[in-house]
Protein backbone atom coordinates (compact mmCIF):
# COMPACT_ATOMS: atom_id res chain seq x y z
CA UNK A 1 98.36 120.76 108.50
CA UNK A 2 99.12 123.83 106.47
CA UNK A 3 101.12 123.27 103.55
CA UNK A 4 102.81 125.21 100.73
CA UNK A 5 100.85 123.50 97.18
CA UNK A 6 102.28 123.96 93.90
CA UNK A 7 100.18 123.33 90.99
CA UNK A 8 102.01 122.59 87.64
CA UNK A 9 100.22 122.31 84.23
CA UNK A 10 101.61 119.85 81.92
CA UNK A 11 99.09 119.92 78.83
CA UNK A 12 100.98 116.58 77.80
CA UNK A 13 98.87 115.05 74.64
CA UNK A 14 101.53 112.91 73.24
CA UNK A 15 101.48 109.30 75.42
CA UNK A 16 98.76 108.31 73.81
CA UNK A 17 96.68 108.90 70.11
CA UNK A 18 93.11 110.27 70.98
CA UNK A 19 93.33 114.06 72.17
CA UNK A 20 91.90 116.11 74.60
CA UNK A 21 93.77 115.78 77.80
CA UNK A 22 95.33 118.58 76.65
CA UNK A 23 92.61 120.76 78.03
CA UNK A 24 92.95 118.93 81.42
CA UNK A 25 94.77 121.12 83.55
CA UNK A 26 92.99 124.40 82.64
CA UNK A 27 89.49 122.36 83.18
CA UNK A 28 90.84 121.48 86.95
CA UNK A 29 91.67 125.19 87.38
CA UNK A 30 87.86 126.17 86.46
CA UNK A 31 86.82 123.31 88.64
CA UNK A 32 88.09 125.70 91.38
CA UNK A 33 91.64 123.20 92.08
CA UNK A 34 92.97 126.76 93.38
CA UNK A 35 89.61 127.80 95.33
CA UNK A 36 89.21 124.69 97.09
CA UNK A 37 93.05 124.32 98.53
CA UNK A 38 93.27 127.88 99.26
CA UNK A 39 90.12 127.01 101.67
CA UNK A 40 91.43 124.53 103.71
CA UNK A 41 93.90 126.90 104.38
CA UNK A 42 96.88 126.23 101.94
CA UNK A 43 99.43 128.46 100.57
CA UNK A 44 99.01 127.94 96.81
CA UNK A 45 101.12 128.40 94.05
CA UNK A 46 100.00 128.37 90.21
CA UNK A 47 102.94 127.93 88.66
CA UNK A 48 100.99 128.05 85.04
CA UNK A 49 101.58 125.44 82.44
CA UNK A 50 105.04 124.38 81.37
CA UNK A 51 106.20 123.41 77.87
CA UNK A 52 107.65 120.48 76.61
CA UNK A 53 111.39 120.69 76.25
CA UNK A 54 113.24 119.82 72.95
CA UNK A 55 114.47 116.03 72.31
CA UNK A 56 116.34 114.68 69.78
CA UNK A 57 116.13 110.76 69.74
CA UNK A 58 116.92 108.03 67.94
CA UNK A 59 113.88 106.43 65.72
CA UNK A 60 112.22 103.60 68.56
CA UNK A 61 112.83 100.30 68.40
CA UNK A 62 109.46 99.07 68.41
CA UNK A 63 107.99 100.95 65.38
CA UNK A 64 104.88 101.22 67.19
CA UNK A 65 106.21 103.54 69.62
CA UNK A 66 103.91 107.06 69.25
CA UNK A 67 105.49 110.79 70.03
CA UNK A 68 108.85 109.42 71.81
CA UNK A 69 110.40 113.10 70.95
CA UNK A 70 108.31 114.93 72.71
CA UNK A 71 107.26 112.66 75.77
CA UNK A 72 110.98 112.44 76.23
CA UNK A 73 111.18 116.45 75.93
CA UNK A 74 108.02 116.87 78.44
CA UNK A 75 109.72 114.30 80.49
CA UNK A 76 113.22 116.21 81.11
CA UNK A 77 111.15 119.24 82.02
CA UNK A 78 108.68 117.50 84.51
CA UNK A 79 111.61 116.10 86.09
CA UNK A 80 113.40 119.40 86.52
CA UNK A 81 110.63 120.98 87.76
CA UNK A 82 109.72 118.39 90.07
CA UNK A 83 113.12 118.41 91.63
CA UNK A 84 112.77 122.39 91.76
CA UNK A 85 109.77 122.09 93.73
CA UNK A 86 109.71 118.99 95.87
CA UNK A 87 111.55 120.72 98.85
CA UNK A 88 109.44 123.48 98.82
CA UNK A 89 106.28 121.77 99.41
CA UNK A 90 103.36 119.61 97.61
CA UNK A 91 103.50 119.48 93.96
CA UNK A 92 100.43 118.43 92.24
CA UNK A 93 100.62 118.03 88.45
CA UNK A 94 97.89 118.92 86.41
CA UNK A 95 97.94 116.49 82.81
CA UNK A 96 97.25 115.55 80.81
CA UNK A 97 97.75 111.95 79.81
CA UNK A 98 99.62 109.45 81.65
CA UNK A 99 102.63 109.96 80.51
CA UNK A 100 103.12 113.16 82.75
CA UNK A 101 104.07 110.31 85.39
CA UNK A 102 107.04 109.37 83.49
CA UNK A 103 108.31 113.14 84.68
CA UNK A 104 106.87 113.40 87.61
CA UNK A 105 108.05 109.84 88.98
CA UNK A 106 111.50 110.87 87.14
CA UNK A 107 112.19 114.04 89.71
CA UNK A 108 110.80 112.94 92.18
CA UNK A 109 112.89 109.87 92.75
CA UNK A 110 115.79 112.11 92.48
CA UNK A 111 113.96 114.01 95.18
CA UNK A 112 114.20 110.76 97.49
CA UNK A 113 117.67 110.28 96.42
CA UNK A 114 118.72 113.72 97.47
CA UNK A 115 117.03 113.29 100.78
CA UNK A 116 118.46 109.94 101.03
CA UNK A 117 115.03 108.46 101.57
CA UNK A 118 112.90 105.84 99.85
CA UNK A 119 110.42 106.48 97.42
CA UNK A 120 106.95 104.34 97.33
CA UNK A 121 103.96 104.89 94.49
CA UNK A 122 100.71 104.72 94.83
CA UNK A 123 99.22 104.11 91.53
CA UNK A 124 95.35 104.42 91.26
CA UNK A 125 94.39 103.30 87.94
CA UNK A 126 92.52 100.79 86.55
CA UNK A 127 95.45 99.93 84.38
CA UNK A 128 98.78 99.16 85.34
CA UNK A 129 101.05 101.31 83.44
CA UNK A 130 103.89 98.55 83.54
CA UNK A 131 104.80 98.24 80.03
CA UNK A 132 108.07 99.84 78.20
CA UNK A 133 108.68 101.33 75.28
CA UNK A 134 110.00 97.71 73.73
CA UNK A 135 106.90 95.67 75.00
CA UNK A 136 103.99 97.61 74.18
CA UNK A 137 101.42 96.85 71.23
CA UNK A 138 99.79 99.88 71.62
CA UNK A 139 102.69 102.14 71.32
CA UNK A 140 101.17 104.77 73.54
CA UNK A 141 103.26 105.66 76.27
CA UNK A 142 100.92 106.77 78.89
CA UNK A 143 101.14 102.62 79.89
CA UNK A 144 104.96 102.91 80.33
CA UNK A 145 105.56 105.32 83.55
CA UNK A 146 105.70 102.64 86.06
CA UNK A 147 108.08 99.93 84.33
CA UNK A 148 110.26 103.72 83.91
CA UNK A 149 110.55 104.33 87.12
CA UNK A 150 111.21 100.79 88.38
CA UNK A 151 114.46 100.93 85.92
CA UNK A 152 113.14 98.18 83.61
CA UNK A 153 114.93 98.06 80.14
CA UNK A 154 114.00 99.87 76.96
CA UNK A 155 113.86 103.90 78.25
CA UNK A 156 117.07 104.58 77.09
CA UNK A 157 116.16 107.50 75.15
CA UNK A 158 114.59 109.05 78.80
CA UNK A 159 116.50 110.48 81.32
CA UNK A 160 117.76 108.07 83.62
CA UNK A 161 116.20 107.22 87.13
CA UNK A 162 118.48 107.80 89.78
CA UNK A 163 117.15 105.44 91.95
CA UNK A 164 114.97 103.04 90.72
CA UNK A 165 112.00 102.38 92.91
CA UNK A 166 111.96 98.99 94.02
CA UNK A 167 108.94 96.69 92.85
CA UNK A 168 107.84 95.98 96.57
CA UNK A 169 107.39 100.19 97.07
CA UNK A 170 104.85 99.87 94.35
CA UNK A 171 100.91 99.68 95.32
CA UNK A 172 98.25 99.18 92.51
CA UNK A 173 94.88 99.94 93.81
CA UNK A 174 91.73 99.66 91.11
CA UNK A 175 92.97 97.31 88.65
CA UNK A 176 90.74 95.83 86.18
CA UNK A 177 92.22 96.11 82.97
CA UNK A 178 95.87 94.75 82.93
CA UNK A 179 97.68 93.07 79.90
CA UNK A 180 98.05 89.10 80.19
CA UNK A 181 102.16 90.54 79.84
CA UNK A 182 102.13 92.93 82.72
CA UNK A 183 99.81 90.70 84.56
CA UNK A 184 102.62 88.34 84.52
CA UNK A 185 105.83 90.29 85.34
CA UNK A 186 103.66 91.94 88.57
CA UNK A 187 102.66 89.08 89.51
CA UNK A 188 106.44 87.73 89.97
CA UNK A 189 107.29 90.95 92.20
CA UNK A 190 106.56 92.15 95.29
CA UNK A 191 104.25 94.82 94.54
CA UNK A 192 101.19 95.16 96.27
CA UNK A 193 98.13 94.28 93.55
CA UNK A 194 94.52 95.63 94.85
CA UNK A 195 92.42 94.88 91.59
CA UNK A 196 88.56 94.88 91.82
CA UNK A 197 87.65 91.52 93.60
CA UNK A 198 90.04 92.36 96.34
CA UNK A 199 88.32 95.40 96.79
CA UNK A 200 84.79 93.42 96.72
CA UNK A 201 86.36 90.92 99.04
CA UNK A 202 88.06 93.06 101.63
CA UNK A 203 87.26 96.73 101.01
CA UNK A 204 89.61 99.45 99.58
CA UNK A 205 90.77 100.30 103.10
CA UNK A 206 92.41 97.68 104.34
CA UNK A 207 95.10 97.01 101.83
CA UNK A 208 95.70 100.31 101.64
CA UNK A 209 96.64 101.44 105.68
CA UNK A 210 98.48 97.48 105.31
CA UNK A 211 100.64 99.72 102.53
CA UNK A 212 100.84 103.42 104.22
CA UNK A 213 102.07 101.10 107.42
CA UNK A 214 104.77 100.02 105.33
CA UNK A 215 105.91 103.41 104.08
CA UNK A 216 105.61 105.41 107.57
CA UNK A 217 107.83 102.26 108.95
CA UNK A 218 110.77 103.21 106.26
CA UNK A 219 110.28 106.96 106.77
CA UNK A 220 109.40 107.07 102.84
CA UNK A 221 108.09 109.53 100.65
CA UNK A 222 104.75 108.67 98.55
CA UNK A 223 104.06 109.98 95.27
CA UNK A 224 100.16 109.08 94.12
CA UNK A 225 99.64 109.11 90.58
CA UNK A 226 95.28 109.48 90.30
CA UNK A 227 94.24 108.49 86.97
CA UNK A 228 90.14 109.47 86.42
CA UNK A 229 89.88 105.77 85.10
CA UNK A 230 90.38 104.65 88.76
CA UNK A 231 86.90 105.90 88.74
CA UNK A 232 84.23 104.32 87.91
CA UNK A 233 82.77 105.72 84.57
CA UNK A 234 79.25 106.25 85.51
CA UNK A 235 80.81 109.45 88.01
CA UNK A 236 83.73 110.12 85.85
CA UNK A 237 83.07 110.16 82.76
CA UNK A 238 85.61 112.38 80.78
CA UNK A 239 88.30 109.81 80.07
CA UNK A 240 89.31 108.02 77.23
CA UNK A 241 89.82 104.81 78.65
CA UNK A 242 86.88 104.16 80.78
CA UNK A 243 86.51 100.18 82.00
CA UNK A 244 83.35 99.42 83.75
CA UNK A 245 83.63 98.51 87.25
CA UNK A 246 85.73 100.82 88.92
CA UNK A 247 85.59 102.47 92.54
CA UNK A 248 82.67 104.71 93.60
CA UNK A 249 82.50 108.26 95.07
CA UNK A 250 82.26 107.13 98.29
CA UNK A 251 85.29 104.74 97.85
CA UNK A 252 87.42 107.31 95.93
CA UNK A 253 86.99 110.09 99.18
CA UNK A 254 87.69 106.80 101.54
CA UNK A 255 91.06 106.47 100.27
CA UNK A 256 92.14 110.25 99.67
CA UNK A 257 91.05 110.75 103.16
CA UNK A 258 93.13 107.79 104.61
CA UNK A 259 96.41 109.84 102.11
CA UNK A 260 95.56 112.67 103.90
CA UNK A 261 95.70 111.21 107.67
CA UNK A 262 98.49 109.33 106.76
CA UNK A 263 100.54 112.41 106.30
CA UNK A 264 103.11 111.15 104.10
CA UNK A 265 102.03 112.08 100.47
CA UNK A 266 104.81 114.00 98.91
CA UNK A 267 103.61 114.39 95.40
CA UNK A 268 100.45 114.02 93.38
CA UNK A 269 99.73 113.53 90.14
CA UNK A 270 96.14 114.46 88.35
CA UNK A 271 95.65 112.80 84.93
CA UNK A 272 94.43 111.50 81.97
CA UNK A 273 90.89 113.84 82.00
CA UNK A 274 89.50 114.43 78.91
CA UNK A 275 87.02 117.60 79.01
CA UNK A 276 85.68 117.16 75.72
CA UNK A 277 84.71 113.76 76.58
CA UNK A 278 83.30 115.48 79.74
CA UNK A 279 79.17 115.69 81.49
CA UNK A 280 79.37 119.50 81.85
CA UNK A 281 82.11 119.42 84.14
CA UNK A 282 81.30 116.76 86.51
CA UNK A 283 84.43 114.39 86.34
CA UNK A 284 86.73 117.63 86.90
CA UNK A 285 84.59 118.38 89.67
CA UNK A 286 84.86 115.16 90.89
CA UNK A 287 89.18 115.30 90.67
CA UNK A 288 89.16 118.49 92.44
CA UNK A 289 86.87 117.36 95.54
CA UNK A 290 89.11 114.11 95.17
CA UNK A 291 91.98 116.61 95.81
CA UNK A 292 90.65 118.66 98.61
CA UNK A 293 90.01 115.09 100.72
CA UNK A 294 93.67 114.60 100.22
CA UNK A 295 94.37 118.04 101.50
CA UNK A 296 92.21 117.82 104.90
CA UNK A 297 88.44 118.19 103.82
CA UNK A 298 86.67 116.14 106.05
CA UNK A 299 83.26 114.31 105.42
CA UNK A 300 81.90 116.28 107.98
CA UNK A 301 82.82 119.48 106.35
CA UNK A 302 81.28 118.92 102.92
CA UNK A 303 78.79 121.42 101.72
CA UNK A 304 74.94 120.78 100.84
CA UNK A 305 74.06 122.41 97.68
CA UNK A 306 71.03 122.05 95.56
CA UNK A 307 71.72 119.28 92.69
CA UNK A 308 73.27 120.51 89.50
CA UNK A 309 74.85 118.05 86.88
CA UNK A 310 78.55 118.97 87.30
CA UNK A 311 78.86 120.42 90.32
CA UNK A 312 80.71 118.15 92.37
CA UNK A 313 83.52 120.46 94.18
């Protein structure tokens, strides 16, 4: 299936304290993001990187709170863009940390609305995300996006979510490093919880085509959100929160394939790699080969190459 891509750079630095994700979308681009859609035969579209848009806020509650300005200002302008886009064709967001989510979940659920059609998230990530603004001890707010767009309390200086997306559209798949808190709250919801030992126990593909059944039966749209800490760090490492354990090449392709056949991804969001942290290029090769599965590369069609640390795509 041929579809119109958009990529959108969001150089977002600001959910969380350590830089470098910064560099993240321009390090997918030299990966060959571009190359490698174009060659399954995609109409692409670089739409370059955006900038975030001015916010004026009131000081956060929880004095721990860091950069609320300017997440909220790179929020608004995800969103817009995201709304711009969405009936177009595939948007696939290029962060940046975490906290690109917050904007891309943000339009995108006014995307749903608009089409009068219910959103689901896949969230691949070996953390949750499911904290807000007035619960987290951190203060970084790259671990707020999904608690945003489920319409929990405490985002009031964000835009608002149209539609909230209901806790039973959410699917976690990868967890192994969720706060006693959020481990709490999820656990009193409907969402669909795939941490580690599930995977051990059943494999990654079962729970997931249990979940894609779910949103082809309510004719929903599915945004993924893939964070490189979904991956295990001994392939990825170019992240600043790597937690040992996590799911291996050939489990990573399983379930980008399985998006792919599925048909019903309608967004995608790339985040939280950190080049300087980065083996020569290898985890951003490793995101954009991730990608191309999504887009229709089959196992069949992968090319043999002589080994060369990086060189993944």
């Amino acid at each position: 299936m041929t579809r119109d891509i958009f990529l959108i750079g969001a150089p977002l630095d600001c959910g969380k304290r350590a830089r470098g994700c910064l560099m993240g979308p321009d390090a997918l681009r030299v990966a060959g993001l571009m190359r490698a859609a174009a060659s399954l035969g995609h109409r692409v579209t670089d739409m370059g990187n955006l900038s975030a848009a001015a916010a004026d806020v009131p000081s956060p509650a929880n004095p721990m709170v860091h950069g609320l300005a300017e997440t909220v200002g790179w929020t608004r302008v995800l969103a817009e863009t995201a709304r711009d886009v969405a009936p177009r064709g595939l948007p696939i967001f290029l962060g940046g940390d975490h906290a690109v989510s917050l904007g891309s979940l943000a339009g995108m659920a006014a995307h749903a609305r608009a089409l009068d059609r219910p959103l689901f998230v896949l969230w691949l990530d070996a953390h949750a995300d499911f904290h807000t603004p007035l619960t987290t001890e951190s203060g970084n707010l790259h671990g707020t996006p999904v608690a945003y767009a489920a319409g929990l309390p405490g985002f009031e200086a964000f835009p608002p979510i149209e539609r909230p997306v209901p806790l039973g559209h959410l699917c976690f798949v990868g967890l192994r490093s969720v706060d006693p808190p959020e481990r709490a709250a999820l656990e009193e919801t409907e969402a669909t919880l795939v941490d580690m030992r599930r995977i051990d126990e059943e494999g990654i593909a079962a729970p997931l085509r249990a979940f894609l059944e779910r949103v082809a039966a309510a004719d929903g749209l599915l945004h993924v959100s893939l964070d490189v800490d979904f991956l295990d760090p001994a392939i990825a490492p170019a992240v600043g929160t790597t937690v040992p354990g996590g799911a291996t090449f050939r489990e990573a392709h399983l379930v980008l394939e399985l998006l792919h056949d599925s048909g019903l991804v309608a967004s995608l969001d790339l985040v939280e790699l950190n080049p300087f942290l980065d083996d020569r290029g290898r985890t951003a090769s490793l995101m954009v080969d991730l990608t191309a599965s999504l887009l229709g590369r089959r196992i069949f069609d992968r090319p043999t190459r002589p080994f060369a640390a990086g060189s993944l795509a």
